[in-house]
Protein backbone atom coordinates (compact mmCIF):
# COMPACT_ATOMS: atom_id res chain seq x y z
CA UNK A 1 137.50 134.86 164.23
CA UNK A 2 137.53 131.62 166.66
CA UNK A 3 140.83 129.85 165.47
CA UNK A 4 140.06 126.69 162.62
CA UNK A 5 142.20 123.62 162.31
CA UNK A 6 142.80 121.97 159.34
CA UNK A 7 144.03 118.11 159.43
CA UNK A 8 146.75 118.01 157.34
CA UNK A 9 146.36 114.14 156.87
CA UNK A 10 150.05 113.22 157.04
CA UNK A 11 150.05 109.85 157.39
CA UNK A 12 154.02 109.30 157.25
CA UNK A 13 156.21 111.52 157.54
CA UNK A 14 158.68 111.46 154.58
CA UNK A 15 161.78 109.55 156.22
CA UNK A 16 164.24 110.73 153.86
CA UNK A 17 163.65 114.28 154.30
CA UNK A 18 165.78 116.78 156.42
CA UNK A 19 164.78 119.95 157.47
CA UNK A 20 166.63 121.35 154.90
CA UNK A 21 164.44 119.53 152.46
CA UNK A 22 161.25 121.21 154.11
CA UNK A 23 162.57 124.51 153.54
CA UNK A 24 163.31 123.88 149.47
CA UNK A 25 159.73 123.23 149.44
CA UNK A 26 158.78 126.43 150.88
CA UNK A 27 161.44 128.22 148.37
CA UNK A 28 159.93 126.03 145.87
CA UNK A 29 156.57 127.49 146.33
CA UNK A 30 157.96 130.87 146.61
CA UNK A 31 160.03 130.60 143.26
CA UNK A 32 156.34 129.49 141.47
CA UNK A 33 154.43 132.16 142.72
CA UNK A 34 156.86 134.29 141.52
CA UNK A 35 156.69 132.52 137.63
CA UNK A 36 153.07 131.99 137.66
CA UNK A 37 151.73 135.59 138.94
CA UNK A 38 154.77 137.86 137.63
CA UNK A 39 155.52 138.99 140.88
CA UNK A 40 158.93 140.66 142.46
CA UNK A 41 161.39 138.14 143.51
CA UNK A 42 161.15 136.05 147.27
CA UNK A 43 162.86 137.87 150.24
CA UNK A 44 164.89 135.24 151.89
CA UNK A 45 166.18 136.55 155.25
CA UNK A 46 167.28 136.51 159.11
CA UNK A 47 165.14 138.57 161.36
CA UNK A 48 167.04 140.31 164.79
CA UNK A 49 165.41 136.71 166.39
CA UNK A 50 167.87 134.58 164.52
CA UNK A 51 164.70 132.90 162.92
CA UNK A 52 164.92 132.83 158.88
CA UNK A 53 162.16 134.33 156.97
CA UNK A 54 160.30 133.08 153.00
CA UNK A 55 158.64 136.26 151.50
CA UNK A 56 157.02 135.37 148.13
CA UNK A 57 154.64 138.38 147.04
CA UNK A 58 152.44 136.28 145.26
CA UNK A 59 148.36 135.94 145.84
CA UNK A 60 148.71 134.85 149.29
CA UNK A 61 148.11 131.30 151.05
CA UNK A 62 144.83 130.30 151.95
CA UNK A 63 143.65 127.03 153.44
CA UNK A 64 142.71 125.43 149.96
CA UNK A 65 146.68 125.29 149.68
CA UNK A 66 146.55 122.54 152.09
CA UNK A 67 144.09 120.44 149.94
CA UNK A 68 145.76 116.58 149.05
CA UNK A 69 144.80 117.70 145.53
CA UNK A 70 147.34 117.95 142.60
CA UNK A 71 147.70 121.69 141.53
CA UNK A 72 146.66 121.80 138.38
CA UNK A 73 147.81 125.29 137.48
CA UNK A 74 151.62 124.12 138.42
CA UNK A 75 150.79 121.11 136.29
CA UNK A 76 149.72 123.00 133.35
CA UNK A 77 152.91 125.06 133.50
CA UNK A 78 156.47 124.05 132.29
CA UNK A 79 158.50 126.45 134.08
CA UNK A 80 157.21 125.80 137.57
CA UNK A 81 159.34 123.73 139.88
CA UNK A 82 156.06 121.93 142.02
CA UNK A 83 153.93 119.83 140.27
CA UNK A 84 152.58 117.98 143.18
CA UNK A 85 150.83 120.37 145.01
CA UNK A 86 151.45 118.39 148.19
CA UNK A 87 154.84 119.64 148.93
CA UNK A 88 154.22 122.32 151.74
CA UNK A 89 152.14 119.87 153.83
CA UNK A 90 155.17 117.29 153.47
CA UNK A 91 157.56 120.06 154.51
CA UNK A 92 155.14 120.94 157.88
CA UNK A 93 155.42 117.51 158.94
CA UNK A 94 159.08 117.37 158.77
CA UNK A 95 159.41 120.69 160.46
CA UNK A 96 157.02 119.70 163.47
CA UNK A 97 159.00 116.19 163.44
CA UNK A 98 161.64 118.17 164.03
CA UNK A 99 160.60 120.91 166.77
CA UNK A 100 161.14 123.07 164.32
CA UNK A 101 158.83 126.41 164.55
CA UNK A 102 157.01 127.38 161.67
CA UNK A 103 155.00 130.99 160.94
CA UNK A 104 152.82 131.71 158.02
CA UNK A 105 151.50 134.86 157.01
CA UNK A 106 148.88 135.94 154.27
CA UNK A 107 146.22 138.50 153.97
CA UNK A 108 143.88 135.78 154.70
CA UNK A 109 144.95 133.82 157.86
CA UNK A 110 147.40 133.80 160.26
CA UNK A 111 148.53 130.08 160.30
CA UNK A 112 150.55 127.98 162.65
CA UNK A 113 151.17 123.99 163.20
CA UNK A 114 149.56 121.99 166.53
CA UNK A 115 149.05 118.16 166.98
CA UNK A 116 145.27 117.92 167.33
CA UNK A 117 142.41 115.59 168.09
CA UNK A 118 140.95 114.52 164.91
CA UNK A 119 137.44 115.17 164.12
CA UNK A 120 135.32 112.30 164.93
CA UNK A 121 138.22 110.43 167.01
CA UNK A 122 138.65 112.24 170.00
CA UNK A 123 141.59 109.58 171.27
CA UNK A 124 144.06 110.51 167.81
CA UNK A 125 145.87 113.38 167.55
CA UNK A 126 147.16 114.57 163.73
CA UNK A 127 149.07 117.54 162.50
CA UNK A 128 146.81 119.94 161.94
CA UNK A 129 147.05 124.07 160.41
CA UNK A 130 145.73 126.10 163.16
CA UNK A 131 144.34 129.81 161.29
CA UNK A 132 143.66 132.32 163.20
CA UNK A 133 142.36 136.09 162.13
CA UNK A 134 145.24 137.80 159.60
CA UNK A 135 147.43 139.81 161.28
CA UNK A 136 147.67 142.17 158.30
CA UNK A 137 144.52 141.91 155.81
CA UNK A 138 146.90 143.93 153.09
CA UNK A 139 149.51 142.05 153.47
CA UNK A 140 151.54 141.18 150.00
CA UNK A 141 152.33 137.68 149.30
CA UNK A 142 152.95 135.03 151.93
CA UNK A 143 155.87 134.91 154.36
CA UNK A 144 157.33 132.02 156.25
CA UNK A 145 158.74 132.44 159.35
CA UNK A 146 160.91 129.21 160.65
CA UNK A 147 162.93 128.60 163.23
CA UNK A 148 166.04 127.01 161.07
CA UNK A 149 169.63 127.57 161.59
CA UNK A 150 171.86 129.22 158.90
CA UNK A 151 173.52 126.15 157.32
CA UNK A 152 169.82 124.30 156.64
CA UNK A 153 168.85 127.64 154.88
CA UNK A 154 172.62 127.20 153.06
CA UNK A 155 171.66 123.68 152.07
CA UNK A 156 168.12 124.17 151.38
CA UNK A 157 169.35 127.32 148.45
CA UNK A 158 172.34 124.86 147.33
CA UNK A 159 169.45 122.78 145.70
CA UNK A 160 168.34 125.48 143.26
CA UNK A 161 169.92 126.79 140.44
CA UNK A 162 168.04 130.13 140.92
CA UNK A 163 170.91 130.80 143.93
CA UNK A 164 174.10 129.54 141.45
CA UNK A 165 173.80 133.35 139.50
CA UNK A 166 175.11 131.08 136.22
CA UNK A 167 174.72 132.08 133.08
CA UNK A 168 173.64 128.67 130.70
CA UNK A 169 176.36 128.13 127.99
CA UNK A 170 173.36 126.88 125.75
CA UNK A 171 169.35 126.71 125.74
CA UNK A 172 168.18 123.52 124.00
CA UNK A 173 164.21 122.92 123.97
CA UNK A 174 164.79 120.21 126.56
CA UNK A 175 167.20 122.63 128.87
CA UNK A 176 170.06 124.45 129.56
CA UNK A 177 173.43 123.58 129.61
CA UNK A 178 176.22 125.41 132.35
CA UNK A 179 179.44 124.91 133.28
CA UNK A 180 180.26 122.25 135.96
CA UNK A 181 180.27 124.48 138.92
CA UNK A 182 182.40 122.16 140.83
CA UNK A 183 184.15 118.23 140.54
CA UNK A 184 180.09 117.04 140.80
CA UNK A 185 178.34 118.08 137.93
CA UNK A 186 174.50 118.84 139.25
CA UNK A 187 171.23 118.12 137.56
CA UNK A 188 168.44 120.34 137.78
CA UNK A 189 165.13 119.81 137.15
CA UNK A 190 163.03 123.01 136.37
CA UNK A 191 165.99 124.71 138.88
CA UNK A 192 165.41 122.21 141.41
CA UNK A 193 168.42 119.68 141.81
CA UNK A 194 167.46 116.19 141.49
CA UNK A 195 170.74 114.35 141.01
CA UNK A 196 174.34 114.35 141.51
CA UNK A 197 177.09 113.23 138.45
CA UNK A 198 180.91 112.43 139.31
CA UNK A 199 181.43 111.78 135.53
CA UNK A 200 179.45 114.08 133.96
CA UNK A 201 181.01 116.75 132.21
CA UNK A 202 178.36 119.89 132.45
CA UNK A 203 175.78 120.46 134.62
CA UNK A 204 172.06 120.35 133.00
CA UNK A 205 168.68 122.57 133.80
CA UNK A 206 166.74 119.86 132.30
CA UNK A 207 163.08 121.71 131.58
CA UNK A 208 161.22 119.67 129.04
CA UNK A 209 160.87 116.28 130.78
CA UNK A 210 159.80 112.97 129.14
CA UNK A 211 157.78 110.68 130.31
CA UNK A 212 160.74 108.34 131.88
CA UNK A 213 161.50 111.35 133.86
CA UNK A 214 157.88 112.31 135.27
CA UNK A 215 157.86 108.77 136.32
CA UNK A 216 160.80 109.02 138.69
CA UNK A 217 160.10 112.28 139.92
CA UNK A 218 158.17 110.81 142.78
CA UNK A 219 156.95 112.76 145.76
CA UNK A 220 160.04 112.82 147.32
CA UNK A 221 161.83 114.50 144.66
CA UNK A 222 165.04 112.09 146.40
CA UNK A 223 168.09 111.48 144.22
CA UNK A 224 167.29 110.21 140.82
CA UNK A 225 168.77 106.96 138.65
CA UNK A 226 170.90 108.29 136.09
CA UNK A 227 167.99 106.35 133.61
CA UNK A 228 165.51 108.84 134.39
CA UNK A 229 167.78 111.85 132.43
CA UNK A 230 170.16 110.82 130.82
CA UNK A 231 167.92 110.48 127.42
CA UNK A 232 167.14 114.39 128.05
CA UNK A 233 170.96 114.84 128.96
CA UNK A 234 172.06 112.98 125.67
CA UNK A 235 168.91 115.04 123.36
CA UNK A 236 170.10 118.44 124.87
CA UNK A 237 173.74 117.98 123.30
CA UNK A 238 172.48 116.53 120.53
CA UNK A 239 170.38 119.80 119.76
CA UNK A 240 172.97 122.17 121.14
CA UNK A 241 174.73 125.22 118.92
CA UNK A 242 177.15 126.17 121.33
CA UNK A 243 180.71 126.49 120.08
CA UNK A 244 181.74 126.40 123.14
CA UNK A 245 179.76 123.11 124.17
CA UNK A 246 181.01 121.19 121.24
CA UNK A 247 184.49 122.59 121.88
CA UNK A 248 184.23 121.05 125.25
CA UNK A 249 182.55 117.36 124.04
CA UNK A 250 185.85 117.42 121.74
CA UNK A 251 188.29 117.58 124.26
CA UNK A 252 186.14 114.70 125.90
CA UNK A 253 186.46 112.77 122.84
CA UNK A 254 190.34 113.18 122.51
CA UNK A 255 190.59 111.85 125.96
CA UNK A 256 188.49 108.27 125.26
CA UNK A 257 191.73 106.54 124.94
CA UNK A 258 192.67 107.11 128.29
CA UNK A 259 189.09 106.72 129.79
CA UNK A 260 189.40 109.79 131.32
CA UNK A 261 186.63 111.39 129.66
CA UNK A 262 183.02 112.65 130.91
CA UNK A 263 180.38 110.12 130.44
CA UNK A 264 178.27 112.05 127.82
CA UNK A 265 180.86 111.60 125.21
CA UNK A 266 180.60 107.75 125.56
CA UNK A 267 177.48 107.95 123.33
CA UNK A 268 178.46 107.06 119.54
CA UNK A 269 175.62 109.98 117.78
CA UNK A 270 176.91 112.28 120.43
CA UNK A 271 180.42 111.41 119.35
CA UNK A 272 179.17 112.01 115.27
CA UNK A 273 177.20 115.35 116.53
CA UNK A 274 179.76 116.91 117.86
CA UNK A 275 182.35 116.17 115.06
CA UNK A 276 179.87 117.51 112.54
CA UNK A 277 178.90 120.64 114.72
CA UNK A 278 182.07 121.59 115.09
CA UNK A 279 183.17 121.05 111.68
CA UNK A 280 180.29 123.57 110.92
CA UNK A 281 181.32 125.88 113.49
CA UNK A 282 185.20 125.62 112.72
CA UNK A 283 187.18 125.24 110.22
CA UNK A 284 189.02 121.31 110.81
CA UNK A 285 190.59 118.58 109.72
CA UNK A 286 189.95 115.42 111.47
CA UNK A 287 192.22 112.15 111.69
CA UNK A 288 191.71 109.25 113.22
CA UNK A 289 195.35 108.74 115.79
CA UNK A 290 196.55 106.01 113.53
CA UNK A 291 196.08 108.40 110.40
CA UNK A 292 197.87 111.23 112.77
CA UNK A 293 200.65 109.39 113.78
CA UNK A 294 201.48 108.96 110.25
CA UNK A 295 201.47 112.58 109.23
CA UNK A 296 205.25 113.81 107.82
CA UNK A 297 206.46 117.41 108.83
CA UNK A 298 205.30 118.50 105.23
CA UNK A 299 202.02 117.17 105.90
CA UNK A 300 201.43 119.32 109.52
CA UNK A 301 202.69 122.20 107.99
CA UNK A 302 200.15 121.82 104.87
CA UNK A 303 197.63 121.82 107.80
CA UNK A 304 198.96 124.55 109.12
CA UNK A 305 198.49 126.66 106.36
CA UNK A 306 195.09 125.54 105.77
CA UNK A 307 194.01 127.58 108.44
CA UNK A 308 192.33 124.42 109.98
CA UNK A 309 192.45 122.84 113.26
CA UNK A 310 193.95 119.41 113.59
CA UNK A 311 191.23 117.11 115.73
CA UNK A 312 192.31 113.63 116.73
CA UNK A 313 189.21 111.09 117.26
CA UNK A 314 188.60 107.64 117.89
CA UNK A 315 188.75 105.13 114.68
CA UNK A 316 184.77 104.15 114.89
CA UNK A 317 184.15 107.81 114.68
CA UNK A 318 186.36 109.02 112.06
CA UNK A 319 185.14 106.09 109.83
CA UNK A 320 181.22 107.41 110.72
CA UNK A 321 182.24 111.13 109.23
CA UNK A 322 185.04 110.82 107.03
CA UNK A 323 182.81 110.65 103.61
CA UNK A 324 179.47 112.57 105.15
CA UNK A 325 178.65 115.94 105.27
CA UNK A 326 177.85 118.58 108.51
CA UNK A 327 174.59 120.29 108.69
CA UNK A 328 175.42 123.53 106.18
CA UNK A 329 176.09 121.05 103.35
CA UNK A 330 179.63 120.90 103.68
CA UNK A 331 182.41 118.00 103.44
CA UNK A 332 183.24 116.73 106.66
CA UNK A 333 187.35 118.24 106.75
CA UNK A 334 189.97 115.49 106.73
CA UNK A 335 193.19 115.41 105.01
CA UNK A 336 192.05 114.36 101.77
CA UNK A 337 189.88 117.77 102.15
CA UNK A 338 193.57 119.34 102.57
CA UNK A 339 194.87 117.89 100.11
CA UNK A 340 192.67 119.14 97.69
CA UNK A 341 191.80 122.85 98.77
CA UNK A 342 195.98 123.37 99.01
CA UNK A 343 196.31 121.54 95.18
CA UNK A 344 193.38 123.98 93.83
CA UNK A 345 194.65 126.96 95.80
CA UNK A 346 198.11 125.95 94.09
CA UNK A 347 200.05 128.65 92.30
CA UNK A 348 203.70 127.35 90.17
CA UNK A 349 206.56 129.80 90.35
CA UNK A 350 207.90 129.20 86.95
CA UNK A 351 211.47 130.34 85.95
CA UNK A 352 212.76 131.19 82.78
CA UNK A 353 216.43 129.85 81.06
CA UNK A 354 217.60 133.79 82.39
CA UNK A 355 216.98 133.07 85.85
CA UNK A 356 219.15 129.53 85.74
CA UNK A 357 222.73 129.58 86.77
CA UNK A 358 225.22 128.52 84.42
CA UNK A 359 225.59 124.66 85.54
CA UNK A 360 221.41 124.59 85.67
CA UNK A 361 221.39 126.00 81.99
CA UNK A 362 223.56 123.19 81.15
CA UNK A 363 221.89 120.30 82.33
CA UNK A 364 218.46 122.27 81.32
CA UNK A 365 220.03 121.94 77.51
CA UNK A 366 220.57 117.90 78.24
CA UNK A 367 216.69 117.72 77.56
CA UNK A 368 216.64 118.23 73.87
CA UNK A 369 218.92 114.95 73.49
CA UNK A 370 216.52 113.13 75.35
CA UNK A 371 213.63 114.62 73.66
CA UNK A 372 215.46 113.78 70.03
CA UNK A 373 216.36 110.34 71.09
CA UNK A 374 212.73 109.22 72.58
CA UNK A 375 211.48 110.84 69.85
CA UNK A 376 209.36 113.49 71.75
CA UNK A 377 211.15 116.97 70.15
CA UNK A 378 207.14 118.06 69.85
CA UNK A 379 206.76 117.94 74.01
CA UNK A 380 209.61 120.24 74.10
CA UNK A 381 206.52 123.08 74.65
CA UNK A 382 205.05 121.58 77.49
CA UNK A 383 208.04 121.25 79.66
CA UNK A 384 208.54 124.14 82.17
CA UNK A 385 211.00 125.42 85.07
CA UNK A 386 209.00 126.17 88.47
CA UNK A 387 210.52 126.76 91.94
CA UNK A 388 207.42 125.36 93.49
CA UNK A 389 205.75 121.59 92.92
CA UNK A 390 202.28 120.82 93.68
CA UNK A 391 203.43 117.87 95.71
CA UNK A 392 199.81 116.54 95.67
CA UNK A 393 199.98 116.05 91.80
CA UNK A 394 202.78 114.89 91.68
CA UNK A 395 203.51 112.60 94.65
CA UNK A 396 206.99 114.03 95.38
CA UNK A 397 209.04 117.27 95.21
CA UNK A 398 210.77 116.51 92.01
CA UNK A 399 208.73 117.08 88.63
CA UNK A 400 205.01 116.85 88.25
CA UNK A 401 202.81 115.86 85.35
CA UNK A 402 199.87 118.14 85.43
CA UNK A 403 197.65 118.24 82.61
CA UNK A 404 199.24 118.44 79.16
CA UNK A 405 202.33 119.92 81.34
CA UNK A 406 205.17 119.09 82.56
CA UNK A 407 206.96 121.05 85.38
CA UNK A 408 210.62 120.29 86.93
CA UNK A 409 211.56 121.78 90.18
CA UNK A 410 214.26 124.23 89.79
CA UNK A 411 216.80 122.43 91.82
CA UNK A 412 216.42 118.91 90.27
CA UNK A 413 218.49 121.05 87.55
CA UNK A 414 221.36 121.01 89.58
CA UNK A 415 222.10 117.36 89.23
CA UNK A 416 221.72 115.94 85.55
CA UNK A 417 220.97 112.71 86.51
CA UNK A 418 218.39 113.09 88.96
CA UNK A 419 216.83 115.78 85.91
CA UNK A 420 216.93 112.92 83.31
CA UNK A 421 215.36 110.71 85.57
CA UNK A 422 212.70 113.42 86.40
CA UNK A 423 212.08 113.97 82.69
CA UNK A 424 211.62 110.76 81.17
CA UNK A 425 209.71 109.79 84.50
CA UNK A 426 207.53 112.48 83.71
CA UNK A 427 206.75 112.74 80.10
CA UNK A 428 205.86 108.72 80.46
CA UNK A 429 202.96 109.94 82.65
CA UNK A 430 201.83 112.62 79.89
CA UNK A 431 202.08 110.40 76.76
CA UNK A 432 200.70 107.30 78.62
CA UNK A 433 198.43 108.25 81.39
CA UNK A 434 199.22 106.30 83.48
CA UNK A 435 199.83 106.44 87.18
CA UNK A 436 202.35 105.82 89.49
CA UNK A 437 202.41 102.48 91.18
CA UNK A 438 200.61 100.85 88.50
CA UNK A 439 201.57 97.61 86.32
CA UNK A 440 200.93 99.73 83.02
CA UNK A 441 203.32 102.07 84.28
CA UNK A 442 205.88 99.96 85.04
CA UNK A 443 205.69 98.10 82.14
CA UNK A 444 206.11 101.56 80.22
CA UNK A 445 209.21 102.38 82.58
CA UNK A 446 210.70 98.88 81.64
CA UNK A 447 210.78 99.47 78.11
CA UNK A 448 212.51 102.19 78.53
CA UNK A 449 215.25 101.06 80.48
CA UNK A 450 215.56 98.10 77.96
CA UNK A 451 216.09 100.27 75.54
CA UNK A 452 218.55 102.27 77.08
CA UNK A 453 220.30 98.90 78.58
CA UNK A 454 220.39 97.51 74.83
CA UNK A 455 222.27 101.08 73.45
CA UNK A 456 224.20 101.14 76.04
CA UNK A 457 225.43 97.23 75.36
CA UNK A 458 225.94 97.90 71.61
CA UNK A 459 227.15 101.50 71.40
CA UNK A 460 231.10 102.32 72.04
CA UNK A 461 231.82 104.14 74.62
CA UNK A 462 234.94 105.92 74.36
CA UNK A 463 237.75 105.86 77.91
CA UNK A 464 237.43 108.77 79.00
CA UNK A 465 233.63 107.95 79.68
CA UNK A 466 235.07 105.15 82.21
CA UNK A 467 237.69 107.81 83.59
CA UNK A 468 234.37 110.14 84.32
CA UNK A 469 232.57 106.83 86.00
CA UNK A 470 236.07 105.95 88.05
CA UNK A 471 236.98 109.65 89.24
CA UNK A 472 233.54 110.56 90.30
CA UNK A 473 233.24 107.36 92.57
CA UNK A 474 229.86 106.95 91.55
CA UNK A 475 227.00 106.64 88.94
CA UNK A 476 226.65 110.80 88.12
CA UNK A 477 227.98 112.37 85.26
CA UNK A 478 229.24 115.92 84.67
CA UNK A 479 227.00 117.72 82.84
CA UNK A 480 227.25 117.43 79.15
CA UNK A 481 229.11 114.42 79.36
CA UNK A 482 227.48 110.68 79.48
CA UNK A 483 224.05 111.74 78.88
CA UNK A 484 225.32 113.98 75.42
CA UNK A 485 227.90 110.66 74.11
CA UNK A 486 224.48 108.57 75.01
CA UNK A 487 222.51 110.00 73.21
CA UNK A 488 224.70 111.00 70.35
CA UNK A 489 224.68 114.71 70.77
């Protein structure tokens, strides 16, 4: 067969192309024919020469291949990295600009590159495919042979993701998520890197592009604007599962006040997502760092036993989740949300008058002439001992209105004053209703120490009342003393 030329009608040679470039085109093509045909893998190798060889065993190159017409079986597909169809000839040209031999091999041709004179204009010389006769008419696939050094061929495999052997932490419909391989996060496009990210915190396979994104992919396939992805970027961790991804935009988020976080967490829904993901994923608690900062020992250690995981985020974000809900239906967890699963988990550990010690009994008896004076005798029933206090009832660690009860921690009843204070405190809550830190309650509170105030004016007190006030230095009494001559008993 006389040899054939093809023009190859390159009329500029793509100036931002290396030769490394060239050869992820021909890697490209090798990596399709693979997806589209269901072949075995490319070959990528050094012959005994020291020139590198592209073995795809596809369906073979033929002169069609060189046609300025858009493939429209790589267009049709979504996996495929070429969509142009006018990659190889771009790569030729930037081989012969740069002496660079190039060999390919099919069943159908033998093909080679030569500046010829083109057709019709005897005085211009193009780039043209020279086939000759196939060497090998059985031959499986196509194979390049170029005459590359090793570092282009390490470049030229550095911008796919099919050489990185990573594993995707996620699979979104609009791409996969990995693990920044190094300080430059790397975004992929269909395996093919497109772009470079100092601030991004993953690295994306981005495989379901917009139209933004088919815009900017130009011929070139040079270094994209971040504009071009970063809608794809933001929907693939808005639609990702991964407990590990979240985990990951969390840490992100805790580091916003000290701007050294990844750029991805700077979007506000992304910020939202990943607090209700992970609240879906993980049992947590989330505070804003004002709300933290605030937290008592008693408080941390009530989180603690929750079983939930404190999360400190920004103020705008806690005040976007604190009163919605994460995909499974369920309260977004903050403190409140801690508050009330430790007051309904809440068990008392009540004590009876045998478990007291002697001076407890005492000041445990002091009740009934307070109940007798107030006139409350019938709430003697609903007064009970407990070692524990539901602290979120009550408010403190003293005595607790809950219900139609009241319950007195068992070591208020070592003190009688701080009990009688406790007790009337308490039973004003149950025979009112109402709450602390309320006018109505104070008012109620008033009255009572009126009353007291006014008994205390009129009745007699006998010396050695004084002598108790004088030798003890201060306002307790012993027990059975004051609060029994008060109250008449």
């Amino acid at each position: 067969m006389a040899n054939r030329y093809f023009d190859l009608n390159i009329e500029k040679v793509l100036d931002n192309w290396e030769v490394h470039h060239a050869i992820r085109e021909i890697i490209a093509n090798a990596l399709d024919e693979t997806v589209l045909t269901g072949c075995r893998e490319p070959d990528i190798f050094k012959d005994d020469t020291g020139k590198w060889h592209v073995h795809d065993y596809g369906r073979g190159l033929n002169y069609e291949h060189f046609t300025q017409n858009q493939n429209p079986e790589k267009i049709d597909a979504n996996n495929v990295i070429g969509k142009f169809g006018v990659g190889l000839k771009d790569a030729l040209a930037v081989l012969n600009r740069a002496n660079r031999d190039a060999q390919i091999d099919s069943k159908f041709a033998h093909i080679s590159l030569k500046m010829h004179t083109k057709e019709g204009f005897q005085d211009v010389e193009t780039l043209h495919a020279v086939f000759e006769a196939a060497k090998d008419t059985q031959f499986v696939g196509t194979e390049f042979v170029l005459e590359v050094t090793d570092d282009e061929i390490k470049k030229a495999k550095r911008l796919f993701l099919y050489f990185e052997n990573k594993t995707p932490i996620d699979a979104t419909t609009y791409g996969e998520i990995y693990t920044k391989g190094s300080e430059v996060a790397s975004i992929f496009v269909n395996g093919v890197k497109v772009a470079e990210e100092e601030n991004y915190t993953f690295d994306y396979n981005i495989t379901k592009q917009n139209a933004a994104l088919k815009k900017a992919l130009n011929r070139e396939r040079s270094f994209l604007g971040r504009t071009a992805y970063s809608g794809t970027v933001k929907n693939m961790l808005l639609n990702s599962s991964s407990l590990e991804v979240i985990s990951v935009l969390l840490d992100e988020l805790k580091k916003i006040p000290e701007g050294t976080n990844g750029d991805e967490i700077n979007y506000l829904d992304v910020q939202v997502y990943a607090v209700k993901k992970y609240n879906a994923l993980k049992p947590s608690v989330f505070m804003s760092s004002l709300d933290a900062y605030e937290l008592t020992n008693d408080d941390k250690e009530r989180i603690r036993e929750s079983g939930r995981e404190l999360v400190i985020v920004p103020e705008n974000v806690y005040e976007h989740v604190k009163d919605d809900h994460d995909e499974n239906g369920n309260q977004i967890g903050t403190f409140d949300v801690v508050q009330q699963e430790y007051s309904d988990n809440f068990e008392y550990q009540y004590i009876s008058e045998g478990d007291l010690t002697e001076k407890q009994l005492k000041v445990w008896q002091e009740r009934l002439a307070i109940l007798n004076h107030f006139g409350w005798r019938k709430l003697e029933k609903n007064i009970f001992i407990s070692k524990t206090i539901n602290v979120i009832v009550s408010g403190d660690t003293f005595g607790v209105c809950d219900g139609s009860r009241i319950i007195i921690k068992q070591s208020v009843l070592n003190d009688s004053q701080q009990f009688s204070t406790v007790l009337i405190h308490e039973i004003l809550h149950l025979t009112t209703g109402f709450p602390d830190n309320t006018r109505e309650f104070e008012n109620e509170l008033g009255k009572i120490v009126g009353q007291l105030s006014v008994e205390l004016l009129n009745k007699p007190i006998q010396s050695d009342v004084i002598k108790d006030s004088a030798n003890s230095g201060t306002n307790k009494t012993s027990s059975g003393g004051f609060l029994s001559r008060l109250f008449g008993k």
